[in-house]
PDB file of N, CA and C in Angstrom:
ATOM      1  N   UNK A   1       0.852  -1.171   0.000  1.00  0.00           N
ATOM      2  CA  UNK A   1       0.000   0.000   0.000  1.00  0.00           C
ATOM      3  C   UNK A   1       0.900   1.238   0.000  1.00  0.00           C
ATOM      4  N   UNK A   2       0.897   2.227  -0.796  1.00  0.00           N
ATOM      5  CA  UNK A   2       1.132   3.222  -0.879  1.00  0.00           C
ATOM      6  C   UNK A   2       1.143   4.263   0.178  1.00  0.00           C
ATOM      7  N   UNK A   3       1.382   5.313   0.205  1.00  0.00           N
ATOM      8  CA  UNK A   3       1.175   6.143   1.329  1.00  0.00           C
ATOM      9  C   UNK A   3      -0.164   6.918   0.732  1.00  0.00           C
ATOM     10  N   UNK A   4      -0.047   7.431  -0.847  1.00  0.00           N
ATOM     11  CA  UNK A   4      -1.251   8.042  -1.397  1.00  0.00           C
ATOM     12  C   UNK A   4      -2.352   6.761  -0.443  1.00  0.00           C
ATOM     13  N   UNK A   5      -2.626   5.452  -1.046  1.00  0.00           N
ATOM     14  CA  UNK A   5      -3.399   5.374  -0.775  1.00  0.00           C
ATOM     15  C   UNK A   5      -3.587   5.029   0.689  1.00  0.00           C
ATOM     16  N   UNK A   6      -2.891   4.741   1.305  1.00  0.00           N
ATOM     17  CA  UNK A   6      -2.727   5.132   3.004  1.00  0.00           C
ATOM     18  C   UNK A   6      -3.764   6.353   3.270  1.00  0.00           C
ATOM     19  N   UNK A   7      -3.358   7.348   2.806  1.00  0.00           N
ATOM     20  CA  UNK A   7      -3.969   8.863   3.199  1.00  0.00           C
ATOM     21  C   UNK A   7      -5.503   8.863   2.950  1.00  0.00           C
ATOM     22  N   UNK A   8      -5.721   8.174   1.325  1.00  0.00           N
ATOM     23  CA  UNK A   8      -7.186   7.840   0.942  1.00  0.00           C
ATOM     24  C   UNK A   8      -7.752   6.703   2.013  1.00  0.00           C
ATOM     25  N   UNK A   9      -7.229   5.903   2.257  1.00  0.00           N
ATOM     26  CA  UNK A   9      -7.824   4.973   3.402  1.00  0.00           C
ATOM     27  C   UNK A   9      -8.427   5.843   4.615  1.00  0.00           C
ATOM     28  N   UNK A  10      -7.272   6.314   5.270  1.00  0.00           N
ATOM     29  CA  UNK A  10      -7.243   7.324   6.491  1.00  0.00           C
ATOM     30  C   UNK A  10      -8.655   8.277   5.993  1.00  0.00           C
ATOM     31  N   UNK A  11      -8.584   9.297   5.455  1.00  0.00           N
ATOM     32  CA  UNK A  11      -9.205   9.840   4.543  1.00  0.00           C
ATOM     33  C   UNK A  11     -11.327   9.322   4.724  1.00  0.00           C
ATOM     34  N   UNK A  12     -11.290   8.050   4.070  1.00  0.00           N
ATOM     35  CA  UNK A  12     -12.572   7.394   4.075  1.00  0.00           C
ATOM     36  C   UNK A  12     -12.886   7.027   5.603  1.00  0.00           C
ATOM     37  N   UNK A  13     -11.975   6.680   6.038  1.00  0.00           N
ATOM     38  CA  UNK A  13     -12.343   6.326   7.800  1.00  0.00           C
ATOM     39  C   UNK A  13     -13.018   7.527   8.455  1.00  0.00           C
ATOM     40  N   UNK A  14     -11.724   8.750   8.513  1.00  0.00           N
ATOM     41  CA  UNK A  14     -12.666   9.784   9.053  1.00  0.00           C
ATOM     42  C   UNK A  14     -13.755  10.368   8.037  1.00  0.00           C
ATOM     43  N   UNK A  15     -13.892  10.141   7.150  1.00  0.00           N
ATOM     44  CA  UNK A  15     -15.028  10.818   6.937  1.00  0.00           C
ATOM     45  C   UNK A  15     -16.328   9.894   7.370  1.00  0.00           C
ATOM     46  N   UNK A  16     -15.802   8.929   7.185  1.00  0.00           N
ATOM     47  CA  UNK A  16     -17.100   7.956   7.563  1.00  0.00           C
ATOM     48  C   UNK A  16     -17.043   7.986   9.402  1.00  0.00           C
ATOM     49  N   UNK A  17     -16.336   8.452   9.873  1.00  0.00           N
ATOM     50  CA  UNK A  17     -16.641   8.342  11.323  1.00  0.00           C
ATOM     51  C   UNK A  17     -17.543   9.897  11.482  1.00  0.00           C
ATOM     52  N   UNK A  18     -16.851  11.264  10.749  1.00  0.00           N
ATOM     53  CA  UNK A  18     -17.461  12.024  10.620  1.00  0.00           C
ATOM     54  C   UNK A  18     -19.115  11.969  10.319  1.00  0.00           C
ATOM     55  N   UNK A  19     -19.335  11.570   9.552  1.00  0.00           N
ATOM     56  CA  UNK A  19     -20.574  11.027   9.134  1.00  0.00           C
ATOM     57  C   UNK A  19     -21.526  10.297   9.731  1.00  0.00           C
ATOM     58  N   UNK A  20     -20.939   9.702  10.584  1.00  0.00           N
ATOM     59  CA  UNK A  20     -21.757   8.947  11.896  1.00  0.00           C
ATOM     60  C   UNK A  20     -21.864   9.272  12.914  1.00  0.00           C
ATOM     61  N   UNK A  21     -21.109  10.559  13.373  1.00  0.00           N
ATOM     62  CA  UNK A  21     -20.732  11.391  14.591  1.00  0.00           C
ATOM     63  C   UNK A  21     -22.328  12.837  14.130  1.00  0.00           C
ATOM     64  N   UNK A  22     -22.357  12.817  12.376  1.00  0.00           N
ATOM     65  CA  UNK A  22     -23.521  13.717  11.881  1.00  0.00           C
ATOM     66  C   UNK A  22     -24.420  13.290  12.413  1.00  0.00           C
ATOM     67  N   UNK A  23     -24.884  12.026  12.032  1.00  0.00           N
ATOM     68  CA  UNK A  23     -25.946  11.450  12.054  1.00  0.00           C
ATOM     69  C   UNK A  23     -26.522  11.340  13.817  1.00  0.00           C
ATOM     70  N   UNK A  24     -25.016  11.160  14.667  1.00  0.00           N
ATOM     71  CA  UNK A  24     -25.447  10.808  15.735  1.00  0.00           C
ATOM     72  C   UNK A  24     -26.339  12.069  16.154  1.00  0.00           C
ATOM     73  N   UNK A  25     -25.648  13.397  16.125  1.00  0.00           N
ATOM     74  CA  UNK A  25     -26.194  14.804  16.104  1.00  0.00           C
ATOM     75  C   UNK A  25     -26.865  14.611  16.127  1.00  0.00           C
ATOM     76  N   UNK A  26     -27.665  15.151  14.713  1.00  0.00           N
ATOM     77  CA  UNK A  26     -28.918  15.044  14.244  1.00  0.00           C
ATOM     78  C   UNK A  26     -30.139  14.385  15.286  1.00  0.00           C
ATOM     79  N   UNK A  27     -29.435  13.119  15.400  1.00  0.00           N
ATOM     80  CA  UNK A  27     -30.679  12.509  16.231  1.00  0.00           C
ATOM     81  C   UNK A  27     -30.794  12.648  17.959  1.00  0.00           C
ATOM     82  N   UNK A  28     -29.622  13.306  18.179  1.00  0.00           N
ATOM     83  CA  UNK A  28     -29.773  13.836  19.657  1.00  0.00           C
ATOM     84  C   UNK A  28     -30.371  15.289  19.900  1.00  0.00           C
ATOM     85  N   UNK A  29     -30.148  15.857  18.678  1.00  0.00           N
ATOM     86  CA  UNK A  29     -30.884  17.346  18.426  1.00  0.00           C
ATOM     87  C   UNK A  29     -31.972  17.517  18.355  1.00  0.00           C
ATOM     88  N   UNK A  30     -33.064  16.329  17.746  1.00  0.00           N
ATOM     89  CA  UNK A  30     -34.535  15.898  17.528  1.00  0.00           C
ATOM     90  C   UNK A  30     -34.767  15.645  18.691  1.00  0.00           C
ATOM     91  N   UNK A  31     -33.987  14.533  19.549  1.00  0.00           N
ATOM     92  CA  UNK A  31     -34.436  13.884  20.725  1.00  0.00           C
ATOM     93  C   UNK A  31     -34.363  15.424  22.017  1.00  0.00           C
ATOM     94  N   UNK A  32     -33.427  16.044  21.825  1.00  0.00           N
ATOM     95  CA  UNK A  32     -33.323  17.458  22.875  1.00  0.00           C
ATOM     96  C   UNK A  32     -34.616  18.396  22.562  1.00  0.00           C
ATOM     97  N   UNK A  33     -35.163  18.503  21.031  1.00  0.00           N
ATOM     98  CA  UNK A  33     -35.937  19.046  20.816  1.00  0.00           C
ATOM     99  C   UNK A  33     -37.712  18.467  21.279  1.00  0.00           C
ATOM    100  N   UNK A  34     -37.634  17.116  21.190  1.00  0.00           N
ATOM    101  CA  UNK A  34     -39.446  16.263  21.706  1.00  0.00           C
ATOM    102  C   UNK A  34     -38.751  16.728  23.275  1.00  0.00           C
ATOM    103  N   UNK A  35     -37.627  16.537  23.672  1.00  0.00           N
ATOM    104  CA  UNK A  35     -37.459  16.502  25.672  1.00  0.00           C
ATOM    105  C   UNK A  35     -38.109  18.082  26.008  1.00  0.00           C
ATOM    106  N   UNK A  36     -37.847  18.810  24.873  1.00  0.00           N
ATOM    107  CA  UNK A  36     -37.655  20.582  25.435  1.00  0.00           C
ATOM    108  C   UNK A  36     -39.110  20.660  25.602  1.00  0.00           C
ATOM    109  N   UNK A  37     -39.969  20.271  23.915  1.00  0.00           N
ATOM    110  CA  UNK A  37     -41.390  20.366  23.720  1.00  0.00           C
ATOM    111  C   UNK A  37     -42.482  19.651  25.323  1.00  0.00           C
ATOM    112  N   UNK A  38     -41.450  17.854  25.451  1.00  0.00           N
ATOM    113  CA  UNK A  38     -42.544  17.479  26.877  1.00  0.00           C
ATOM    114  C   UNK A  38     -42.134  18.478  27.937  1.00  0.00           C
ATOM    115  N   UNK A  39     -41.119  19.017  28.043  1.00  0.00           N
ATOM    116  CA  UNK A  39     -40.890  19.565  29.339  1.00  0.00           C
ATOM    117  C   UNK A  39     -42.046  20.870  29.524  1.00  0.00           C
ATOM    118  N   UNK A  40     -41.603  21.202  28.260  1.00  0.00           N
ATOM    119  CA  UNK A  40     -42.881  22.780  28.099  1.00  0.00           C
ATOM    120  C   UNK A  40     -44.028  22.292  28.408  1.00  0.00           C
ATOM    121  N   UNK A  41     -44.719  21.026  28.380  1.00  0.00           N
ATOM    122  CA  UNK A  41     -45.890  20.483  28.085  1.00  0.00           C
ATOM    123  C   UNK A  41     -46.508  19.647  30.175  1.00  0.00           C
ATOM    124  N   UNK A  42     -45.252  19.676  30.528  1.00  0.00           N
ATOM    125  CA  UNK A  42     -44.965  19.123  31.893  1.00  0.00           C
ATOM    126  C   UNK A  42     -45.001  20.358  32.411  1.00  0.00           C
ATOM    127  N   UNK A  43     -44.304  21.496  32.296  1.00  0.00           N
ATOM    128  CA  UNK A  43     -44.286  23.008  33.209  1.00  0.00           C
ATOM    129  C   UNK A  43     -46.006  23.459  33.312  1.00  0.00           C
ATOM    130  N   UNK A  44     -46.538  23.029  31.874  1.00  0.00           N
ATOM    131  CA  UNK A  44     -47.733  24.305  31.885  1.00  0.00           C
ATOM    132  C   UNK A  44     -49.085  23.120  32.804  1.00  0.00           C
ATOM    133  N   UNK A  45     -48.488  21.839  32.696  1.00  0.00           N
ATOM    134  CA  UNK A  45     -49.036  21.165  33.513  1.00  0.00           C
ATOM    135  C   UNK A  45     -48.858  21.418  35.268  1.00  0.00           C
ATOM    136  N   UNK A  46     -47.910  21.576  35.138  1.00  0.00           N
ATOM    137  CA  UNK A  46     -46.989  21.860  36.482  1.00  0.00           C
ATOM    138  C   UNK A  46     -47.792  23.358  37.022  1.00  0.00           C
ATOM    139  N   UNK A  47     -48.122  24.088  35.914  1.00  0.00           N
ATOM    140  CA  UNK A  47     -48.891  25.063  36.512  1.00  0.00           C
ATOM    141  C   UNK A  47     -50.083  25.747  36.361  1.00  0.00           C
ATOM    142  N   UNK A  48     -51.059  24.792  35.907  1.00  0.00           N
ATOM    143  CA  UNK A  48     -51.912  24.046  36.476  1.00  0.00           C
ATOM    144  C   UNK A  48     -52.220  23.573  37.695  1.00  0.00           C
ATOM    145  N   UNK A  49     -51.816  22.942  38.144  1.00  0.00           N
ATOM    146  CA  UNK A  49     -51.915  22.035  39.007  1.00  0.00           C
ATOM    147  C   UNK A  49     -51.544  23.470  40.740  1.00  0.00           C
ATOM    148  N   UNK A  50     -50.549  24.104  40.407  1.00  0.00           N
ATOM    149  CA  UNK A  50     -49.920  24.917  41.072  1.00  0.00           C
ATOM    150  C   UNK A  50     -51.012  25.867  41.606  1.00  0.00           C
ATOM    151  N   UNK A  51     -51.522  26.163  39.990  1.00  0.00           N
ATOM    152  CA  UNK A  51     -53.230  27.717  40.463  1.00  0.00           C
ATOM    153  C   UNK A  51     -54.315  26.235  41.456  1.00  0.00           C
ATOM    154  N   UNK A  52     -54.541  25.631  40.525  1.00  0.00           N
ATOM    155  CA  UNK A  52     -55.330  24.839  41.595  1.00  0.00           C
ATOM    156  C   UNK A  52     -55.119  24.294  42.634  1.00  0.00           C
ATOM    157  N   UNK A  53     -54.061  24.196  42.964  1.00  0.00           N
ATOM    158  CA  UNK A  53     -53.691  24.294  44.710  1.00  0.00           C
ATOM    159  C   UNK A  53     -53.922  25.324  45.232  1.00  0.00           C
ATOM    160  N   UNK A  54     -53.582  26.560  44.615  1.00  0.00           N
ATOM    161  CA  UNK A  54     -53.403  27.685  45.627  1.00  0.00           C
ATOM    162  C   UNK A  54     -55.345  28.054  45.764  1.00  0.00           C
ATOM    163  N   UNK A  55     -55.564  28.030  44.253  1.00  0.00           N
ATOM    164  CA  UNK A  55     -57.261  28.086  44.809  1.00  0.00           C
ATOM    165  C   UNK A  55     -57.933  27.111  45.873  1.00  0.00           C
ATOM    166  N   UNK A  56     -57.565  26.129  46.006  1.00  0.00           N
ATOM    167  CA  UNK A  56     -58.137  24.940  47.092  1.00  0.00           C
ATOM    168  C   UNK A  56     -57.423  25.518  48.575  1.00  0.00           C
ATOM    169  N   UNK A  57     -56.216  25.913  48.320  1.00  0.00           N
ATOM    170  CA  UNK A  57     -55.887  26.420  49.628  1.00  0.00           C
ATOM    171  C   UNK A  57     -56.379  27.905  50.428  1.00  0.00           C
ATOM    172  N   UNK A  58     -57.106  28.586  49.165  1.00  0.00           N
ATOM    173  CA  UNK A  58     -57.778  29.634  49.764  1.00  0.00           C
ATOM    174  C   UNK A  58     -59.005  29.069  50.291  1.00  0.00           C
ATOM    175  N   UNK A  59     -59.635  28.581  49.432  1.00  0.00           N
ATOM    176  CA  UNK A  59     -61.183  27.555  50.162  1.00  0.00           C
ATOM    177  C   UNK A  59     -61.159  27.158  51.132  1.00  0.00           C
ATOM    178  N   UNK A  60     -60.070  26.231  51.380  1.00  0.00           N
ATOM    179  CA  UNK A  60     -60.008  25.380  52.597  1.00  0.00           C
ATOM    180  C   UNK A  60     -59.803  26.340  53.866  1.00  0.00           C
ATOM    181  N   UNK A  61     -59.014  27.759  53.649  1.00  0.00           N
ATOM    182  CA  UNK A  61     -58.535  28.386  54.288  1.00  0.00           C
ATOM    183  C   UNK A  61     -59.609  29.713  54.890  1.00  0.00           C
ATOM    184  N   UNK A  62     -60.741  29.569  53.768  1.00  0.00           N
ATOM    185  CA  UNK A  62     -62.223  30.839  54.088  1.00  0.00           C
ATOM    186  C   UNK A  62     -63.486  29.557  55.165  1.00  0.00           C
ATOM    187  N   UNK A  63     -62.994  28.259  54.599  1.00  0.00           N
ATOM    188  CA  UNK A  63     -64.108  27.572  55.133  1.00  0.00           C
ATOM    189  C   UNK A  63     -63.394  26.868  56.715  1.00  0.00           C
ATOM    190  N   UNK A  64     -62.107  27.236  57.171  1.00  0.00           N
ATOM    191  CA  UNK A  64     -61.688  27.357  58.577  1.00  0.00           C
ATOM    192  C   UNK A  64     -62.085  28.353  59.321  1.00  0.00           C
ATOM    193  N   UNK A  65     -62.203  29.328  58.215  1.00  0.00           N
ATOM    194  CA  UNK A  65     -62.234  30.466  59.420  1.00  0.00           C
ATOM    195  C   UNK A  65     -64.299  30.492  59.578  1.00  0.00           C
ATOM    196  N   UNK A  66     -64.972  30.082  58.592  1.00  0.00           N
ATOM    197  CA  UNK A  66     -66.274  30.317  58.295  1.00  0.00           C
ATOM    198  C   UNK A  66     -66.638  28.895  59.534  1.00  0.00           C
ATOM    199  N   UNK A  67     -65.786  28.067  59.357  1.00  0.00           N
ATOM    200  CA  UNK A  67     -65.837  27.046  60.752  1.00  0.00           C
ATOM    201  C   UNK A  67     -65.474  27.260  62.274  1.00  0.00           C
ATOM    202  N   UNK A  68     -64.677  28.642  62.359  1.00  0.00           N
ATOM    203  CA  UNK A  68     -64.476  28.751  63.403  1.00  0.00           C
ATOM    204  C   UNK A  68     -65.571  30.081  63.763  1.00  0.00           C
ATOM    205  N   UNK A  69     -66.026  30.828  63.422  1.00  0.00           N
ATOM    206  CA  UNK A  69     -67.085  31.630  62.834  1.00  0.00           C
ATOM    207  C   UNK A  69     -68.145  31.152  63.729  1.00  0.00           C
ATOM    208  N   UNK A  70     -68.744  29.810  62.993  1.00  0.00           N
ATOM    209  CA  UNK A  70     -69.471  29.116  63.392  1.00  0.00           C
ATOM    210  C   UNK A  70     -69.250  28.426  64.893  1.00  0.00           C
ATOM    211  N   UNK A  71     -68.404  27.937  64.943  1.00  0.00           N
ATOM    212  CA  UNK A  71     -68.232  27.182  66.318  1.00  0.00           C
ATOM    213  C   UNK A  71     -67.962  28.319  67.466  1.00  0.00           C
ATOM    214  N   UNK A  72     -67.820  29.956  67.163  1.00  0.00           N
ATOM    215  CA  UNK A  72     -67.988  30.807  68.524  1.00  0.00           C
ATOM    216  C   UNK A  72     -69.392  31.191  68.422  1.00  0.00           C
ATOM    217  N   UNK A  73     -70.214  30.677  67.127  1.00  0.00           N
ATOM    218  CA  UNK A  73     -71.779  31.325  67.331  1.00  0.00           C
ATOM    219  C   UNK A  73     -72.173  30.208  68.122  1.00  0.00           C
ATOM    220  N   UNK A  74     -72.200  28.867  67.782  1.00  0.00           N
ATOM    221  CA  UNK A  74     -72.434  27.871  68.989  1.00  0.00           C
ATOM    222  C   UNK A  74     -72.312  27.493  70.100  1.00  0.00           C
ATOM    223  N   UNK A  75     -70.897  27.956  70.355  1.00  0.00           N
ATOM    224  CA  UNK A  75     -70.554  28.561  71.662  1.00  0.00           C
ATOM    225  C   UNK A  75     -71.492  29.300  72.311  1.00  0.00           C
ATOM    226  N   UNK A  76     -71.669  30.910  71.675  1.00  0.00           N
ATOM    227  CA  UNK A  76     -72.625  31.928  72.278  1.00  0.00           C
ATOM    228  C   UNK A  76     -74.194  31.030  72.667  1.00  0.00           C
ATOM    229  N   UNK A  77     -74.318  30.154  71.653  1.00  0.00           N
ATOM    230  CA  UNK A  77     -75.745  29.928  72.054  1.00  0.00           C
ATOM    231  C   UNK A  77     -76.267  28.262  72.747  1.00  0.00           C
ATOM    232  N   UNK A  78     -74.743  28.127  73.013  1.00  0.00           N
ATOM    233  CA  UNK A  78     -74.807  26.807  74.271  1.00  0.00           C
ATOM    234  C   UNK A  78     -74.666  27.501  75.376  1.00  0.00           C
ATOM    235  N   UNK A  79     -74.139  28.963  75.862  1.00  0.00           N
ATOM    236  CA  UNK A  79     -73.902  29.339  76.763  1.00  0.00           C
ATOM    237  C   UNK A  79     -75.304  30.074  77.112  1.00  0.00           C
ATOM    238  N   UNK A  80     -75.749  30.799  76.062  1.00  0.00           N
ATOM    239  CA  UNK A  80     -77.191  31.065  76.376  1.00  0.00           C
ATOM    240  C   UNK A  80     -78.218  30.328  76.650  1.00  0.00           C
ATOM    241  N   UNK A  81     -78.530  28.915  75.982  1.00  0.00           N
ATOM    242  CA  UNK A  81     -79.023  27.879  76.765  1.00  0.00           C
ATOM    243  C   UNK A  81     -78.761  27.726  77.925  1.00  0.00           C
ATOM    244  N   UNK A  82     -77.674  27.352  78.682  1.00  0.00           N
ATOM    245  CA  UNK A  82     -77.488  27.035  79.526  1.00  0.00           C
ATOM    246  C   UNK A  82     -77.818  28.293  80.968  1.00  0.00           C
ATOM    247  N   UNK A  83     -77.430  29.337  80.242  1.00  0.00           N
ATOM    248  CA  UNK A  83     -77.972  30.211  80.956  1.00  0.00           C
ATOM    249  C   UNK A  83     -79.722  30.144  81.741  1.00  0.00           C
ATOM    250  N   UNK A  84     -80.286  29.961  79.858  1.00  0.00           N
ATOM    251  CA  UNK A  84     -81.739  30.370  80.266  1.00  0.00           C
ATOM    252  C   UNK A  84     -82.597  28.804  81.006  1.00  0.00           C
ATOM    253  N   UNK A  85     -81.757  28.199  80.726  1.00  0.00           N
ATOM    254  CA  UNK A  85     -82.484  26.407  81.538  1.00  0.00           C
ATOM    255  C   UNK A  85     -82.002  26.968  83.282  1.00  0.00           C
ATOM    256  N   UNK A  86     -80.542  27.896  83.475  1.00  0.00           N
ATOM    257  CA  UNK A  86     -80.320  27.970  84.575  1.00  0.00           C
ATOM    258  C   UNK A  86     -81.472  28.794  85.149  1.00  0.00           C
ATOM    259  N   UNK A  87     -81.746  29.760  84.496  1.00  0.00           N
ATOM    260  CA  UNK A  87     -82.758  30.968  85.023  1.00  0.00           C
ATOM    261  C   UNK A  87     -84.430  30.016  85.061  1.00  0.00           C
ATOM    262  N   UNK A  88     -84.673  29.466  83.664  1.00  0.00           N
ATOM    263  CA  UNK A  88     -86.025  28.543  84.020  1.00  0.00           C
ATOM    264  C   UNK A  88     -85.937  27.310  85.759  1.00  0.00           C
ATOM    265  N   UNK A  89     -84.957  26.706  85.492  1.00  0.00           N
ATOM    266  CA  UNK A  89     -85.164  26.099  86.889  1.00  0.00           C
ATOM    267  C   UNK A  89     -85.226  26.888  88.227  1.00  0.00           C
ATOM    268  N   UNK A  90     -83.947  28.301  88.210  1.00  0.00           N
ATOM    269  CA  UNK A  90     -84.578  29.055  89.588  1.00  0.00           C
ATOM    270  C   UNK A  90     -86.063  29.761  89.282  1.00  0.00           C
ATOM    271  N   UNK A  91     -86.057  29.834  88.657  1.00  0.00           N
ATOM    272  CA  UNK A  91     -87.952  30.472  88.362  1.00  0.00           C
ATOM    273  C   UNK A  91     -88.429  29.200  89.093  1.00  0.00           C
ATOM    274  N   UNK A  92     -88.459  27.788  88.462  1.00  0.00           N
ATOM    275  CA  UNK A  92     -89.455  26.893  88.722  1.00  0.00           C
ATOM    276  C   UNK A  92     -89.327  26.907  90.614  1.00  0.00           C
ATOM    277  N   UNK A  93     -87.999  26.432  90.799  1.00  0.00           N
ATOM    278  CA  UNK A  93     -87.189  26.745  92.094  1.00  0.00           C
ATOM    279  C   UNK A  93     -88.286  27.967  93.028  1.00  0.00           C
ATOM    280  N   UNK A  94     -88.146  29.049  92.500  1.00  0.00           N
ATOM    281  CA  UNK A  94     -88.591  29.904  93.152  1.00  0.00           C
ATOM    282  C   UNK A  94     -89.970  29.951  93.358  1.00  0.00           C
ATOM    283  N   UNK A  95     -90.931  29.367  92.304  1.00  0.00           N
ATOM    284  CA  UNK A  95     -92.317  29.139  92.219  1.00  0.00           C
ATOM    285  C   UNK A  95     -92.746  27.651  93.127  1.00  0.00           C
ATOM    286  N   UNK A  96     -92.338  27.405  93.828  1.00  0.00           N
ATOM    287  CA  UNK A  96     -92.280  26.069  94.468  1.00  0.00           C
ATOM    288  C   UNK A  96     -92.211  26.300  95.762  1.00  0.00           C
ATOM    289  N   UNK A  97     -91.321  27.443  96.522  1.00  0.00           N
ATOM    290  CA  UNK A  97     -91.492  27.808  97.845  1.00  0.00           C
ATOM    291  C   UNK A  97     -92.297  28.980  97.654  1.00  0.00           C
TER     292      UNK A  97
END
């Protein structure tokens, strides 16, 4: 073998490694490009999900306080019961002697 064709040997190798190093590109550039597209497609999901938490956490957070609201009006009016059963029995109490 020659050295010319030495060089042409050499020559066809790298280009053909070149050429497969293209190709590899190419198809990691497509594959970076569907990853970029799901990721965009995962974020807007991602926020989604994010507003509807924060809306459930205001709800949950109007219907604590609309629960605690409630449980000092029940309060007020177990204490007023108890009041007015106290005042009906000294009435009865008092109507008895």
């Amino acid at each position: 073998m020659t050295r010319i064709e030495q060089l042409e040997s050499e020559i066809k190798k790298k280009t053909k490694e070149l050429n497969t190093s293209f190709k590899t590109q190419v198809l990691l550039r497509e594959r970076l490009k569907n990853n970029t597209k799901t990721l965009g497609e995962v974020l807007d999901q991602l926020k989604a999900i994010e507003a509807y938490l924060e809306s459930s956490n205001e709800y949950i957070h109007k219907l604590k306080q609309e629960n605690r609201t409630l449980q000092l009006s029940c309060d007020a009016w177990a204490k007023r019961a108890i009041t007015l059963e106290f005042e009906v029995l000294s009435a009865r109490d008092a109507t008895k002697e």
